[in-house]
C-alpha atoms as a PDB file:
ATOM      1  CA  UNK A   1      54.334  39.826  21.186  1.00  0.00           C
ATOM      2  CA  UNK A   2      56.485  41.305  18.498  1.00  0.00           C
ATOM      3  CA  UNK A   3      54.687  42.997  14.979  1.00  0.00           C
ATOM      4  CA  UNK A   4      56.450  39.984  13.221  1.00  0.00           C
ATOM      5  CA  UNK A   5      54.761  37.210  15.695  1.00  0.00           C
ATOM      6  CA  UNK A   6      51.469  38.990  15.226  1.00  0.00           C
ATOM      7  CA  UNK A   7      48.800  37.248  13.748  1.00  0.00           C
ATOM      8  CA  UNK A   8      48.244  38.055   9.883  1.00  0.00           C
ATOM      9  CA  UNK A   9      44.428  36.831   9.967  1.00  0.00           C
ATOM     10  CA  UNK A  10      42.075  38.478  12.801  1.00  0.00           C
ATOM     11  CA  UNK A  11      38.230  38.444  13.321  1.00  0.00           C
ATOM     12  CA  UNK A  12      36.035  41.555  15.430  1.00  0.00           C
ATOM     13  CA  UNK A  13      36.467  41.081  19.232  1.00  0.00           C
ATOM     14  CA  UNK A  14      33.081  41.631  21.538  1.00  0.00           C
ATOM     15  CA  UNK A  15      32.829  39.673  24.379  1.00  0.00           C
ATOM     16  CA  UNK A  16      35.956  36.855  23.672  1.00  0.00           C
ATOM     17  CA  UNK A  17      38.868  36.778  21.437  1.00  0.00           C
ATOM     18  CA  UNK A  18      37.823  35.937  17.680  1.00  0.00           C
ATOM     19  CA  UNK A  19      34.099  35.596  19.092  1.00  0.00           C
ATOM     20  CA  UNK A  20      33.402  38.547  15.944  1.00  0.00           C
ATOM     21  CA  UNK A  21      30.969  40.701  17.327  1.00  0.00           C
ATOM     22  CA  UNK A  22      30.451  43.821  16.036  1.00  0.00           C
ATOM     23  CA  UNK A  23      28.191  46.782  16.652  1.00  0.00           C
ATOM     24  CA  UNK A  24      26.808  49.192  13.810  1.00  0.00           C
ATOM     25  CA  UNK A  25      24.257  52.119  13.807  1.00  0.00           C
ATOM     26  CA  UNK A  26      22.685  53.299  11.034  1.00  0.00           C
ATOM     27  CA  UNK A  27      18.603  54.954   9.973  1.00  0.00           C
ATOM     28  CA  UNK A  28      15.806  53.655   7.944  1.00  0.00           C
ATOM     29  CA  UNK A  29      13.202  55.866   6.643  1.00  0.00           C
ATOM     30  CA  UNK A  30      10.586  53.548   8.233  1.00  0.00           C
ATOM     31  CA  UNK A  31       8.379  54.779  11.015  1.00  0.00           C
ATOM     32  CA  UNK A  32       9.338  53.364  14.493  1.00  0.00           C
ATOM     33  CA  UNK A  33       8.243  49.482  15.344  1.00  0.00           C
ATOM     34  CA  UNK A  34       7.974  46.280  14.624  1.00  0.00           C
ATOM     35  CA  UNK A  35       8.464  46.154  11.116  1.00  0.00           C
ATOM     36  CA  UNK A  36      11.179  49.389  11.346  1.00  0.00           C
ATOM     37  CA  UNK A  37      13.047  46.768  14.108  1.00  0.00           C
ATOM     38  CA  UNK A  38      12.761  43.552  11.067  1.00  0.00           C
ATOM     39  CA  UNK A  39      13.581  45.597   8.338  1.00  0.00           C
ATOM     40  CA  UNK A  40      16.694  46.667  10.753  1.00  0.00           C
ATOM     41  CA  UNK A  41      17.657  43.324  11.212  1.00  0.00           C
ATOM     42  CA  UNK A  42      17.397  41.972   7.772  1.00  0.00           C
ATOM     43  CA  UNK A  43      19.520  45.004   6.138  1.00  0.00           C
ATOM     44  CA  UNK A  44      22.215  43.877   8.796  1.00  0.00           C
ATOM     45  CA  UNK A  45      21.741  40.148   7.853  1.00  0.00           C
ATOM     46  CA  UNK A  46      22.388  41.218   4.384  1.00  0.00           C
ATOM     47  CA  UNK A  47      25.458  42.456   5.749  1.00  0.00           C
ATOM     48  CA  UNK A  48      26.869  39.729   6.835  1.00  0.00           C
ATOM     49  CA  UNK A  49      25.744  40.067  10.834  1.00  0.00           C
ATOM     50  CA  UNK A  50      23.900  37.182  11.768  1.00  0.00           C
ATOM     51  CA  UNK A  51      22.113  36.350  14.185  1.00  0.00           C
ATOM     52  CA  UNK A  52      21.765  40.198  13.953  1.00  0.00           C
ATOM     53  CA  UNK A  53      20.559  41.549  17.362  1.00  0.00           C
ATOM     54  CA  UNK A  54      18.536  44.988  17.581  1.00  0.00           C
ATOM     55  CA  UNK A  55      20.079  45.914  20.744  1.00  0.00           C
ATOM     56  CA  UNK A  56      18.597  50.096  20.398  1.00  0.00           C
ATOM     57  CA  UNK A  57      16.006  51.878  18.111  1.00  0.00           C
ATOM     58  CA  UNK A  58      14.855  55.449  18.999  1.00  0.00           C
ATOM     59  CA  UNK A  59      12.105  57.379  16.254  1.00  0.00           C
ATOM     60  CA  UNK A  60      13.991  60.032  14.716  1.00  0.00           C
ATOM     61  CA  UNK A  61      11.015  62.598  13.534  1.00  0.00           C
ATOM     62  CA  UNK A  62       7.923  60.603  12.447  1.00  0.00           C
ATOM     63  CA  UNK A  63       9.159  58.757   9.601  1.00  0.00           C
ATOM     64  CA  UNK A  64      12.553  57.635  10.342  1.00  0.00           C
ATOM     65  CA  UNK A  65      13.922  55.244  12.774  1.00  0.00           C
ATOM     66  CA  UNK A  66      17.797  55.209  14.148  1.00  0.00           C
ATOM     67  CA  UNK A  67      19.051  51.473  15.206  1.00  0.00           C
ATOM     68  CA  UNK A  68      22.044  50.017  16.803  1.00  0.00           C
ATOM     69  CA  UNK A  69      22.561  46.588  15.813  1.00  0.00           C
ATOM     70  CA  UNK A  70      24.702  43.636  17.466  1.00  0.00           C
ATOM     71  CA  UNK A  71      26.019  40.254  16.171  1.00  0.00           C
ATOM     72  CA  UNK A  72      28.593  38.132  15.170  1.00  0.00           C
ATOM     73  CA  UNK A  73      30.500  38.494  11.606  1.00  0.00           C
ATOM     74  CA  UNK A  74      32.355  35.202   9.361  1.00  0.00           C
ATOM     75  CA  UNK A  75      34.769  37.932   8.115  1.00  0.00           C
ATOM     76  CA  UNK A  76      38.647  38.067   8.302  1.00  0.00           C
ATOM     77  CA  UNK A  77      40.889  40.676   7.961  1.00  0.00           C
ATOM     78  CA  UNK A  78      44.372  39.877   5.839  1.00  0.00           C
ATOM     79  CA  UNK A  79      46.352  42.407   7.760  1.00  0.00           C
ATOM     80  CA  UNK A  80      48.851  42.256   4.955  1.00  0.00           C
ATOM     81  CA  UNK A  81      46.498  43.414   2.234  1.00  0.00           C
ATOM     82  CA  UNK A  82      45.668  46.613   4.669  1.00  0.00           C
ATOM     83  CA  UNK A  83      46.822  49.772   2.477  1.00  0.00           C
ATOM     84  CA  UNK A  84      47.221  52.529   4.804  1.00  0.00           C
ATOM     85  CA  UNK A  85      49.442  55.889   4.289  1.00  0.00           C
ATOM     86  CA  UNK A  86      52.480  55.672   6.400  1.00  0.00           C
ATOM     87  CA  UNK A  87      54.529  58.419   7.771  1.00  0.00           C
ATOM     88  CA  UNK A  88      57.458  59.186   5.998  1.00  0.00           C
ATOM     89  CA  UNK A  89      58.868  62.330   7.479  1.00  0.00           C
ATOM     90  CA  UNK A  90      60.270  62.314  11.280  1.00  0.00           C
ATOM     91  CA  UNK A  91      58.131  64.250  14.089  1.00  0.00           C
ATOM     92  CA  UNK A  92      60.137  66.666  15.164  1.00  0.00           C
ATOM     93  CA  UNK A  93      59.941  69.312  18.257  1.00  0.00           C
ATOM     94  CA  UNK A  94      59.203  72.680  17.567  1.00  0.00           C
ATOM     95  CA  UNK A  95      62.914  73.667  18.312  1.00  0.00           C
ATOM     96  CA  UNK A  96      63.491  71.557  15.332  1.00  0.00           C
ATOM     97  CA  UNK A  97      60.983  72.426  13.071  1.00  0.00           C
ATOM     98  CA  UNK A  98      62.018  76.672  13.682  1.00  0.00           C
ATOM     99  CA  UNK A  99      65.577  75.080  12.665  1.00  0.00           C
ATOM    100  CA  UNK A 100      64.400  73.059   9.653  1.00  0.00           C
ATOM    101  CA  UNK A 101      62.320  76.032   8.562  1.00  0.00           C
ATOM    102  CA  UNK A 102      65.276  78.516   9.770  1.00  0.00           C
ATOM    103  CA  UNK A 103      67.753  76.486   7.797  1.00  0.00           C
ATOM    104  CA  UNK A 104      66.211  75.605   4.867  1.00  0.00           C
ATOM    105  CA  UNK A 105      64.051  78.774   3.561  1.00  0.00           C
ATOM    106  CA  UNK A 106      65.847  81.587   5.939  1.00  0.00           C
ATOM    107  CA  UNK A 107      62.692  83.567   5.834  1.00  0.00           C
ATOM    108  CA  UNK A 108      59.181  82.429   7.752  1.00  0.00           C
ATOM    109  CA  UNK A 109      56.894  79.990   6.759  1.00  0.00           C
ATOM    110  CA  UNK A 110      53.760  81.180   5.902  1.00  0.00           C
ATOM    111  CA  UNK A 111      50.794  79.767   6.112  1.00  0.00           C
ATOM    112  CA  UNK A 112      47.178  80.452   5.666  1.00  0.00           C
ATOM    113  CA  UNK A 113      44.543  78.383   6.694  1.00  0.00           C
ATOM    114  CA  UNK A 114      40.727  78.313   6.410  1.00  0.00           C
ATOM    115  CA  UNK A 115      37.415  76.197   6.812  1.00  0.00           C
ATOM    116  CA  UNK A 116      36.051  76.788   3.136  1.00  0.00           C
ATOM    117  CA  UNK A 117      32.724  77.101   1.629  1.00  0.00           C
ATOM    118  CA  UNK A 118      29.374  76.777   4.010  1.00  0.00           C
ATOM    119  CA  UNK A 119      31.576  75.314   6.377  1.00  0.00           C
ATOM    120  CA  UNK A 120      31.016  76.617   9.396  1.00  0.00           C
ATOM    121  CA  UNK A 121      32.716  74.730  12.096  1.00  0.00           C
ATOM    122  CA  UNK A 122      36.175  76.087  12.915  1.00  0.00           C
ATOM    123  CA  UNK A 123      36.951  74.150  15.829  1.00  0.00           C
ATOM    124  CA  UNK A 124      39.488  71.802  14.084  1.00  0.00           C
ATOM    125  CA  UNK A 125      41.296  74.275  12.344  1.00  0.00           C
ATOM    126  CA  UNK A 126      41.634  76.436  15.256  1.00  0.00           C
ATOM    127  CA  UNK A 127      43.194  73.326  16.800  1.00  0.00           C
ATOM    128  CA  UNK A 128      46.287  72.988  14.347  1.00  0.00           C
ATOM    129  CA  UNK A 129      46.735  77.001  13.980  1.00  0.00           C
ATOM    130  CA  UNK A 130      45.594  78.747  17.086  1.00  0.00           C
ATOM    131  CA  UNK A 131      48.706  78.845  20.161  1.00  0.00           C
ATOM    132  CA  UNK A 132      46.729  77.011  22.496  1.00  0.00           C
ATOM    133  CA  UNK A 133      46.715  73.967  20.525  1.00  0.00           C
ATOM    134  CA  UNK A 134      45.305  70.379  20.725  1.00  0.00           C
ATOM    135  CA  UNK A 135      46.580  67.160  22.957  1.00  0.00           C
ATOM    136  CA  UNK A 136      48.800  69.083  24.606  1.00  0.00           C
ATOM    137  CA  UNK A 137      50.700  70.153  21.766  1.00  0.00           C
ATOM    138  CA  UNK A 138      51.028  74.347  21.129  1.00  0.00           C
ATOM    139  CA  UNK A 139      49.151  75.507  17.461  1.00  0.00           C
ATOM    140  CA  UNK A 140      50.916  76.774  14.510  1.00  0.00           C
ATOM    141  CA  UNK A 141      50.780  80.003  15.699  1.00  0.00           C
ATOM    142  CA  UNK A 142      53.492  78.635  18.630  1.00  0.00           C
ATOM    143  CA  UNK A 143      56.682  78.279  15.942  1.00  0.00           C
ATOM    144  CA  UNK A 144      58.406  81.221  15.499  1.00  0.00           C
ATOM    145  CA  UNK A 145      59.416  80.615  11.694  1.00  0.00           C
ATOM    146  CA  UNK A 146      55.805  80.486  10.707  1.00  0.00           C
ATOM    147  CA  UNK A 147      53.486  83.180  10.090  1.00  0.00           C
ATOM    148  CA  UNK A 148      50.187  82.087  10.318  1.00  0.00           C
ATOM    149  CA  UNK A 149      46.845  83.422   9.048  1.00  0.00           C
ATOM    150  CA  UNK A 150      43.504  82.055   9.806  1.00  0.00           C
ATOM    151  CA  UNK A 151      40.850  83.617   7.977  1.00  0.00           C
ATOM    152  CA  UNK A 152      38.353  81.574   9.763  1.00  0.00           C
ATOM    153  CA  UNK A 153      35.216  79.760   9.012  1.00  0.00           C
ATOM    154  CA  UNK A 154      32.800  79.907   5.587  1.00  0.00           C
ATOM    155  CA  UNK A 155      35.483  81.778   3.045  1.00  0.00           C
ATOM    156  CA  UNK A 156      34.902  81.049  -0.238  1.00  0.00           C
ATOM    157  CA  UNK A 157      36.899  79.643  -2.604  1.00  0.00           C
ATOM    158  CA  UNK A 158      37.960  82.608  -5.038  1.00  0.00           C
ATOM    159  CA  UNK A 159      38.802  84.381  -1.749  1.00  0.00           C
ATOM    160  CA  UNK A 160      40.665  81.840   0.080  1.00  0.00           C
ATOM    161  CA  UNK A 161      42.823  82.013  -3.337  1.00  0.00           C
ATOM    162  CA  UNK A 162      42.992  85.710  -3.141  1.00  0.00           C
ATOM    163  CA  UNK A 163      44.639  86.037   0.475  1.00  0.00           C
ATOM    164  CA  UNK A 164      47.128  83.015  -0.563  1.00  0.00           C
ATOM    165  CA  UNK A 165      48.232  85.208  -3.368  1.00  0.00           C
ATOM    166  CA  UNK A 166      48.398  88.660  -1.521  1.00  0.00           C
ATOM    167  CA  UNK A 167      50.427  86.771   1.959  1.00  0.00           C
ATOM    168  CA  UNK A 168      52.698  84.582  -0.372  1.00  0.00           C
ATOM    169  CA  UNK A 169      51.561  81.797   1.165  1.00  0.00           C
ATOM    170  CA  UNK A 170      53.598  78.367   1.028  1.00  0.00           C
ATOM    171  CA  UNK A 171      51.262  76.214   2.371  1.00  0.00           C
ATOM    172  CA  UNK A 172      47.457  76.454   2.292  1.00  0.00           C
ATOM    173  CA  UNK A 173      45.744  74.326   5.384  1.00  0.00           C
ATOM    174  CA  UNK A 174      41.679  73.521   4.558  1.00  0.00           C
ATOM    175  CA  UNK A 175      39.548  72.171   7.112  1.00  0.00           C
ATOM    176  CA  UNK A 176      36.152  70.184   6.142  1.00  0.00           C
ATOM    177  CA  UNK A 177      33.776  68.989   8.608  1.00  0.00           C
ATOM    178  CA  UNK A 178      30.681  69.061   6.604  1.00  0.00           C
ATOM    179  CA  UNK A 179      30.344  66.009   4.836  1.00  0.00           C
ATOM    180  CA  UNK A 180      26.808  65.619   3.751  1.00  0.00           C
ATOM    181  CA  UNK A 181      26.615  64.844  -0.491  1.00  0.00           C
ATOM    182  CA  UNK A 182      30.634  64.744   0.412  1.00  0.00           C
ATOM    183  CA  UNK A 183      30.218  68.246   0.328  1.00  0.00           C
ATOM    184  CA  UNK A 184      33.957  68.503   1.942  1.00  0.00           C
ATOM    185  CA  UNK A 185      35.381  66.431  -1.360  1.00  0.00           C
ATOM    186  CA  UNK A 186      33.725  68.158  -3.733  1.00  0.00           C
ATOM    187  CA  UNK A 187      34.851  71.628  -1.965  1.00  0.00           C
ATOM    188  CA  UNK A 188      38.437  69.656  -1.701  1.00  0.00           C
ATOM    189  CA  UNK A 189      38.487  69.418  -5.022  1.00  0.00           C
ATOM    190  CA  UNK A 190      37.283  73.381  -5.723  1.00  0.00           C
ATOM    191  CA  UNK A 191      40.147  74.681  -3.837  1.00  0.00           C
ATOM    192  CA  UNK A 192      42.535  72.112  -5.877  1.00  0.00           C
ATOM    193  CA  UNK A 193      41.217  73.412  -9.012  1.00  0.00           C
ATOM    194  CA  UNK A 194      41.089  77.066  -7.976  1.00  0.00           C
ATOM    195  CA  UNK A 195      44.891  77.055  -7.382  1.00  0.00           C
ATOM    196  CA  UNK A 196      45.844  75.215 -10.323  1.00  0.00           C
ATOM    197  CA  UNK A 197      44.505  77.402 -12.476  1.00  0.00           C
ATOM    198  CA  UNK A 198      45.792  80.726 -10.458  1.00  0.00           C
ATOM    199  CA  UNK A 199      49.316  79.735 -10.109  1.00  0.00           C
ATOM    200  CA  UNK A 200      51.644  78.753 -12.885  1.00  0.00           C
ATOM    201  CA  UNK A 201      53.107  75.134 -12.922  1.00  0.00           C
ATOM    202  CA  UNK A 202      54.221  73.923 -10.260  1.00  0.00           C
ATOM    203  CA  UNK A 203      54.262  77.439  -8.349  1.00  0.00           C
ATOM    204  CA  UNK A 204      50.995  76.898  -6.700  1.00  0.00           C
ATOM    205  CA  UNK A 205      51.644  76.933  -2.132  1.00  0.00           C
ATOM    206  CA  UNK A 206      51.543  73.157  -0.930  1.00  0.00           C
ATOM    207  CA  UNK A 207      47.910  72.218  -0.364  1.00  0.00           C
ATOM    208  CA  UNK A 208      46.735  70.326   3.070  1.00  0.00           C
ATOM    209  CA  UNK A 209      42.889  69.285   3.844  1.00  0.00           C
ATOM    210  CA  UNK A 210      41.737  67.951   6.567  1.00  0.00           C
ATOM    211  CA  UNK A 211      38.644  66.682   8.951  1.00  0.00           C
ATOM    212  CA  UNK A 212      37.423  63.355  10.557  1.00  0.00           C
ATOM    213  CA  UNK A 213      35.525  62.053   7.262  1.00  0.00           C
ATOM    214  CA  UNK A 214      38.766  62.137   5.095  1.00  0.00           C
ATOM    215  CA  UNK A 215      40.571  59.033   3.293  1.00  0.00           C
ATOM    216  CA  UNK A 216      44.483  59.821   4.047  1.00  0.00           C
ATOM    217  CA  UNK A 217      45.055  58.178   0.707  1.00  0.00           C
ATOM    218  CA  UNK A 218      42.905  60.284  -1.235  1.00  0.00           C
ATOM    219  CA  UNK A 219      45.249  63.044  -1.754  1.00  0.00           C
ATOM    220  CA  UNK A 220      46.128  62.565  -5.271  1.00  0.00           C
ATOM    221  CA  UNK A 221      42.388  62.068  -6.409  1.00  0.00           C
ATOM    222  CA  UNK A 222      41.287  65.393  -4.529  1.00  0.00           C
ATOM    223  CA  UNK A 223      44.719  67.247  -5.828  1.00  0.00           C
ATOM    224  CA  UNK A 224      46.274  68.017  -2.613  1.00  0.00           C
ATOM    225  CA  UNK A 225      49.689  67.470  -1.410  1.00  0.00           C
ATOM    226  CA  UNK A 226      48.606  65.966   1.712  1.00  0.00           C
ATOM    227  CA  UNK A 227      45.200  64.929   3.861  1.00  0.00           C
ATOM    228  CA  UNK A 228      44.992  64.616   7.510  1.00  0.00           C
ATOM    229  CA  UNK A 229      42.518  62.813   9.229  1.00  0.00           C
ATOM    230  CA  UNK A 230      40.917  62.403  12.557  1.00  0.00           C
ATOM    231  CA  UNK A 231      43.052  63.014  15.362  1.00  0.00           C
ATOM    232  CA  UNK A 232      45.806  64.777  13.745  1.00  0.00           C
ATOM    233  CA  UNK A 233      48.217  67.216  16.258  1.00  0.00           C
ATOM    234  CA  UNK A 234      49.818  70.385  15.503  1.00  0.00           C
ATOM    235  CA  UNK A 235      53.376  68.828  15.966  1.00  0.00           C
ATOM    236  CA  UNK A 236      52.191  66.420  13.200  1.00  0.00           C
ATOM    237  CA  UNK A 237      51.318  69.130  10.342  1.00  0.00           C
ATOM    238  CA  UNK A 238      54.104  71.240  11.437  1.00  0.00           C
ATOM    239  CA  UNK A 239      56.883  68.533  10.689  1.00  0.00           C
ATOM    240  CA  UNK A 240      55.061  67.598   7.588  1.00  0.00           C
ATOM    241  CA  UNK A 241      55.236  71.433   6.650  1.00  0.00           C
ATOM    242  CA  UNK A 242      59.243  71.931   7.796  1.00  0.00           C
ATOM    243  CA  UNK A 243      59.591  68.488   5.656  1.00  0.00           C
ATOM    244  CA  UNK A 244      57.825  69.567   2.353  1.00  0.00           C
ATOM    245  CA  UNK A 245      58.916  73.090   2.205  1.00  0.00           C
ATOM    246  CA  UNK A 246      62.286  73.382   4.312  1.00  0.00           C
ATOM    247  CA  UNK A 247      64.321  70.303   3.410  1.00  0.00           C
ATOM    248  CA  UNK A 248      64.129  66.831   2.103  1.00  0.00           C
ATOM    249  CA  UNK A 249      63.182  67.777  -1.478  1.00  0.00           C
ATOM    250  CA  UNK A 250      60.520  70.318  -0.540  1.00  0.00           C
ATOM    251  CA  UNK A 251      59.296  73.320  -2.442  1.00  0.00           C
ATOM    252  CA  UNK A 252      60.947  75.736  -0.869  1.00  0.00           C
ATOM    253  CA  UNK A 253      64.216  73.931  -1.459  1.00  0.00           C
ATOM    254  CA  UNK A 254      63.616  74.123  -5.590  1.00  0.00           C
ATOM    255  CA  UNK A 255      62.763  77.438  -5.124  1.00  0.00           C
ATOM    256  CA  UNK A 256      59.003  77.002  -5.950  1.00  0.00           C
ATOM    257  CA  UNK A 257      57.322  78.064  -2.427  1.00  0.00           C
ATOM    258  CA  UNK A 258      56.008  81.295  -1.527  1.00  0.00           C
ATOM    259  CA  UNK A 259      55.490  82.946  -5.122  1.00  0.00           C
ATOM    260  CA  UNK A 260      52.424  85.366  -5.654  1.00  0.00           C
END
């Protein structure tokens, strides 16, 4: 079946096609039992699950519960009201990107990159920057036209601005895994701030966050250039990078990358 012969309207699949079953966990601060299982059940009837089926509970400490709940859902999905950020610049090898990069800024790339804050969890940065990579695809640190600098987990923000400064970075890459209080949008939005007000105009490196809990579309609001979400390769930030900064319009092309 074609994307055009695809159906516009679809419903949750479970056990048949359109049968709109759906599973969803979540914890009440109710002791474990019978009333922690009905209170379970009616907060997922509210939600539009019914019959809702406690398929799971476990006590979580002495006054909190964790479910798993089952059941069918009346929704639809209008596939053609889904807003979703597409990919508009070409994934390229990294033969290409070293010539995009080579071509376009005939100097190296630089770029620093950092977990920020209380952050302590480095393991998806290291992914996109160290040489050994992620899904089979080499790091950052791989490409030949980029330097790359990881300074590594819990830097703070006046710091992390600092080292940009002092390497000339173009491109600044922030990892957030903590997401409690939204703790990695509010330190998203630090970092944005922190640069604006360090670098003149429209000087300021290209700014890229990313982590599993992040809306792609929420660059603008968090005043980034660009957010990455779950699952995101090294081949996929590197093009990104070659596209912004080497070519295509980019900041390095209008002379506005790598200024300290």
């Amino acid at each position: 079946m074609s994307a055009a012969d695809s159906p516009r309207l679809v419903r949750p699949y479970g056990d048949t096609t359109g049968d709109g079953m759906v599973q969803v966990s979540f914890t009440l601060p109710v002791p474990a039992g019978k009333l922690a299982e009905g209170a379970a059940s009616q907060l997922a009837t509210a939600m539009g699950i019914d019959p809702a089926m406690v398929v799971h509970s476990r006590a979580v400490g002495p006054e909190h519960t964790f479910f798993v709940v089952y059941g069918p859902v009346r929704h639809l999905v209008d596939l053609s009201a889904v807003t979703v950020t597409e990919r508009d610049y070409p994934l390229l090898s990294p033969k290409e990107v070293n010539s995009v990069i080579r071509g376009g800024m005939r100097r190296k790339l630089v770029v620093l990159g950092a977990c920020v804050g209380t952050d302590a969890h480095t393991v998806g940065i290291d992914a996109i920057l160290n040489i050994k990579g992620f899904a089979g695809e080499k790091g950052l640190e791989y490409y030949r036209e980029m330097r790359v600098v990881n300074l590594g987990a819990q830097v703070a923000v006046p710091q992390l601005v600092e080292r940009a400064r002092g390497e000339k970075a173009d491109a600044v890459l922030i990892s957030q895994v903590v997401t409690q209080r939204d703790a990695h949008l509010t330190t998203t939005r630090e970092v944005a701030a922190a640069f604006s007000e360090a670098y003149p105009a429209g000087r300021r490196p290209l700014l890229v966050a990313g982590g599993p809990r992040f809306d792609e579309n929420a660059a603008g609001a968090l005043g980034v250039d660009r957010v990455f979400g779950r699952g995101t390769t090294p081949g996929e930030v590197a093009s990104y990078l070659a596209h912004a900064l080497a070519g295509g319009g980019g900041k390095a092309e209008r002379g506005e990358g790598g200024t300290g």
